[in-house]
Every structure is written in C-alpha cells, then in structure tokens.
Protein backbone atom coordinates (compact mmCIF):
# COMPACT_ATOMS: atom_id res chain seq x y z
CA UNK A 1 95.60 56.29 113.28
CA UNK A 2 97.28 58.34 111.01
CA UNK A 3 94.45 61.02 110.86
CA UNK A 4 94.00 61.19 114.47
CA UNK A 5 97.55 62.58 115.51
CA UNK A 6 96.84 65.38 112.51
CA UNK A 7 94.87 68.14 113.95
CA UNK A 8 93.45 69.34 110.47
CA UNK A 9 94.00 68.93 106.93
CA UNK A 10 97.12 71.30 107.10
CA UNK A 11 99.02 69.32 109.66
CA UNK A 12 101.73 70.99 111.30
CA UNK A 13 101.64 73.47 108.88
CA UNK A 14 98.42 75.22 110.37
CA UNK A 15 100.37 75.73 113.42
CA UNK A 16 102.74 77.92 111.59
CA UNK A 17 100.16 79.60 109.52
CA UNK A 18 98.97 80.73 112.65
CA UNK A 19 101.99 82.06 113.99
CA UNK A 20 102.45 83.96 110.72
CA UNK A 21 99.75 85.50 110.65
CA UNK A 22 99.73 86.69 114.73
CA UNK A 23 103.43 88.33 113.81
CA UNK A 24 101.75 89.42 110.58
CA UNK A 25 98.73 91.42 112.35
CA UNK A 26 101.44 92.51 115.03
CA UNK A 27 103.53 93.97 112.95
CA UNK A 28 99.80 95.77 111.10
CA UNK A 29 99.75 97.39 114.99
CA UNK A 30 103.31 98.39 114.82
CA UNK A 31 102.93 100.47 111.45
CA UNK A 32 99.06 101.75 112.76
CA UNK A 33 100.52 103.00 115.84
CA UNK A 34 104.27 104.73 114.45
CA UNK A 35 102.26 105.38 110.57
CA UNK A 36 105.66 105.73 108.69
CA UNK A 37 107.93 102.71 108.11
CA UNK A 38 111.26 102.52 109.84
CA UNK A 39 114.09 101.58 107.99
CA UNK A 40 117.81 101.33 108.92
CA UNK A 41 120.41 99.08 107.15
CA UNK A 42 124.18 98.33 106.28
CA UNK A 43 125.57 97.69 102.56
CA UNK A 44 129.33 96.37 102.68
CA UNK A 45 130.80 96.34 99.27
CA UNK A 46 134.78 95.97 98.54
CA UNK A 47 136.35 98.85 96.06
CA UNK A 48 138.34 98.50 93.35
CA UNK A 49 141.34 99.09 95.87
CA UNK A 50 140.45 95.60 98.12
CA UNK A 51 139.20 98.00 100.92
CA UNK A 52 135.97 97.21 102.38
CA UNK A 53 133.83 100.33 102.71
CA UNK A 54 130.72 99.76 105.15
CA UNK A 55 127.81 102.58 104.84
CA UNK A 56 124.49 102.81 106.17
CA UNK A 57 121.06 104.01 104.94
CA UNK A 58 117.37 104.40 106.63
CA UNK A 59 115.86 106.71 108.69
CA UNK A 60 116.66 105.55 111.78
CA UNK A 61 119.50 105.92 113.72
CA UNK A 62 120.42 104.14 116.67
CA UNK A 63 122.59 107.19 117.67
CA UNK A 64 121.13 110.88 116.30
CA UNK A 65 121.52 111.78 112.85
CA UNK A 66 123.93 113.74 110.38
CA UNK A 67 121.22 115.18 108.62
CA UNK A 68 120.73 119.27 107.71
CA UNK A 69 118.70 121.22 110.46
CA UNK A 70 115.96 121.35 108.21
CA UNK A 71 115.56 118.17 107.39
CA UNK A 72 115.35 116.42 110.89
CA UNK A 73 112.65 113.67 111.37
CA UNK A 74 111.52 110.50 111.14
CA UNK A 75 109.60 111.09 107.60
CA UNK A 76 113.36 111.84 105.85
CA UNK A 77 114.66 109.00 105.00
CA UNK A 78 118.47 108.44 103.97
CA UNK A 79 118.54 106.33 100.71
CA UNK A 80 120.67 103.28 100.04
CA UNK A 81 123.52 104.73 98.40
CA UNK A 82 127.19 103.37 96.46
CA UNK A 83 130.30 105.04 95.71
CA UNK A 84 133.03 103.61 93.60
CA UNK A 85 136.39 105.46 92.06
CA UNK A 86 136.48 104.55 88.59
CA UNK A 87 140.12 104.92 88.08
CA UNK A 88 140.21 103.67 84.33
CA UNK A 89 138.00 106.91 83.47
CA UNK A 90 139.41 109.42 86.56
CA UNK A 91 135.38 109.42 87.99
CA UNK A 92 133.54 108.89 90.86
CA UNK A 93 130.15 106.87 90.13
CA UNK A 94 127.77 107.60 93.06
CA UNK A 95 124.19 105.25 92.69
CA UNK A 96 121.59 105.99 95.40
CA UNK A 97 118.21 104.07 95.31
CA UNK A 98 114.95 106.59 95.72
CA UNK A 99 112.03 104.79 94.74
CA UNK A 100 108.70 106.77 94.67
CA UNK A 101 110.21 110.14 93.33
CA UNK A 102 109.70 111.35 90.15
CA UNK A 103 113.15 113.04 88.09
CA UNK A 104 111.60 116.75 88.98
CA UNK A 105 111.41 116.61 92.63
CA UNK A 106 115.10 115.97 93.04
CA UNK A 107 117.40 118.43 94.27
CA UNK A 108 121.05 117.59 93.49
CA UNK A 109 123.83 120.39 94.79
CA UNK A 110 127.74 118.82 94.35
CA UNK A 111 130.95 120.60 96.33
CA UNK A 112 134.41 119.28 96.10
CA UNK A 113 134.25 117.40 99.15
CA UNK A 114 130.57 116.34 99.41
CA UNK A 115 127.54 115.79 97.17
CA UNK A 116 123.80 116.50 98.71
CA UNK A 117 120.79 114.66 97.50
CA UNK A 118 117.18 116.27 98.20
CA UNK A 119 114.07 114.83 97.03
CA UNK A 120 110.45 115.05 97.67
CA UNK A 121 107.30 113.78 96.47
CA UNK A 122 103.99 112.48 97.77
CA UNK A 123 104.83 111.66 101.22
CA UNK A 124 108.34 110.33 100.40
CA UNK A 125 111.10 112.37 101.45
CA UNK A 126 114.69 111.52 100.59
CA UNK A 127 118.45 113.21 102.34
CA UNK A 128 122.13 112.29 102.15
CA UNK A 129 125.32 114.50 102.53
CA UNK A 130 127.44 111.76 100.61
CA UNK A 131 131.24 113.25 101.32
CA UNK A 132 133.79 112.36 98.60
CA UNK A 133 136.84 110.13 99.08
CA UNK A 134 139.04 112.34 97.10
CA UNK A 135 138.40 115.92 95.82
CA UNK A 136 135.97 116.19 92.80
CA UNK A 137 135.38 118.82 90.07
CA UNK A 138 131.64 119.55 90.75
CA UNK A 139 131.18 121.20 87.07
CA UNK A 140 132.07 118.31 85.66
CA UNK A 141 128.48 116.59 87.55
CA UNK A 142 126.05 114.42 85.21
CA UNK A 143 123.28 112.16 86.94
CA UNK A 144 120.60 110.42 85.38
CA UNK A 145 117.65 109.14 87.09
CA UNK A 146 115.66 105.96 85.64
CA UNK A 147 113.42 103.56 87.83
CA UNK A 148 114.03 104.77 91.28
CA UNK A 149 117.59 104.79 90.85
CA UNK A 150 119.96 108.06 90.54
CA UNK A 151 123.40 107.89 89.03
CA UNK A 152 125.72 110.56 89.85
CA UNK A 153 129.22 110.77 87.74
CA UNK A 154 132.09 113.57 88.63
CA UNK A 155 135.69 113.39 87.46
CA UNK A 156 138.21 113.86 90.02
CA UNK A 157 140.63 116.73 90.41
CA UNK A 158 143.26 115.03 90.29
CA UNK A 159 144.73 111.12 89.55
CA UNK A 160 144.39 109.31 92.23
CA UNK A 161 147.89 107.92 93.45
CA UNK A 162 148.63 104.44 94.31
CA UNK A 163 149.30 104.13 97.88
CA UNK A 164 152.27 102.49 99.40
CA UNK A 165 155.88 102.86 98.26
CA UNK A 166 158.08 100.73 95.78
CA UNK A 167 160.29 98.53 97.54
CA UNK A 168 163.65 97.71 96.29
CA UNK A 169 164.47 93.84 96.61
CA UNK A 170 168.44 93.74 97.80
C-alpha cells in the first residue's frame, strides 16, 4: 500500500528534481539568448560612525548608469565594492571584489574627491567612479591586489571631526 501512493523510488522528491531541473535548463536559455551574465545587487554595511551606508554593484541598472562615456554597456560590469574611514590611522580603506583579472590589467587613477577603478582581461571588464566621503590625499594611494580582491588605502586631508556639538547639562 505503501509503494503504490509513491510514484518512483524518489518519492516526492522526483517531483522537485524535475522542477529543478526545468528552471535549471530555463535559465541555460536565458544566458544562450542574452550570452553575458546580468548582475545587479545591494551591500548594506554600518560604519564605524553607526550610519548605515547602502551601495550597489552589477551591471545592470534598473535606471541608466553613472558610468564614463566610454565605458557604456552591458559587458562592464561595476564590482562589489566597501569603503570604511579608518579614523584610528586618518585612512580610507576602499576593498572592491574583481575576480578574473590579473594585477596588470588594472587601471587605478585616485582624485581628492573620487577614486576610478579600470580593469580588463579576457572577456571580463570591470568600472567604478567610487567618490570619497571626505577629501583624500591621492599621493598618499597604496592598493594591493591578491585573489580577486583590490585594496585601496589613502590618508585623508584632514581629521575628520566629530559631528554634533557638546551640550552643557544645566
């Protein structure tokens, strides 16, 4: 009795396995027909100041893109990147996530507002005008790259200064 209400020696499970693999060979169509991935994302990550700072990554965007005239398309992408103030040692630590390029094929150019991350290699092609929270001194730029991951470090211009105002308590 038992036996007869399973279909097959999976059980319920082979009704799943076949819906995994119908979305599996749909989404096979999807990347035949558009033949580059599409990626678009959010991180969220709170700074050492308690302020949440939101920032997206991909290369898609639902509306245009900030990206340089030249390097419009869907075959740029924008990589994942993180900034944090590192007030103890007057820096800014900028980490952006570029797997698939190899140290040489990055182009790195730093202002005082902004820092600009090129790269290209074998059919990957990487962009991001990452603008500073506070002014930077660009000579002052080191980045190392290791595993797919670039780390940017610039000391500010100046100390950043707490915000808000001492109180005085009557």
């Amino acid at each position: 009795m038992f036996r007869e209400w399973r279909k097959s020696e999976k059980g319920i499970f082979g009704d799943f396995e076949r819906e995994f693999e119908e979305m599996n060979e749909l989404m096979n169509r999807i990347m035949r027909s558009t033949g580059k991935p599409e990626v678009f994302g959010f991180s969220m990550q709170v700074g050492p100041d308690g302020v949440p700072h939101v920032e997206h990554f991909g290369n898609v965007r639902p509306h245009g893109n900030d990206m340089g005239a030249r390097e419009t398309g869907q075959d740029v992408r924008e990589p994942f990147t993180s900034s944090i103030i590192d007030e103890k040692n007057n820096e800014l630590n900028i980490t952006a996530e570029m797997p698939g390029i190899q140290k040489e094929d990055i182009e790195l150019n730093a202002t005082e507002n902004e820092v600009i991350i090129k790269a290209q290699s074998s059919g990957r092609k990487y962009y991001k005008r990452e603008n500073t929270p506070c002014p930077v001194n660009p000579d002052s730029a080191r980045a190392k790259y290791n595993n797919g991951v670039l780390e940017i470090t610039l000391k500010l211009k100046e100390e950043p200064k707490p915000s808000g105002k001492v109180v005085k308590i009557d």
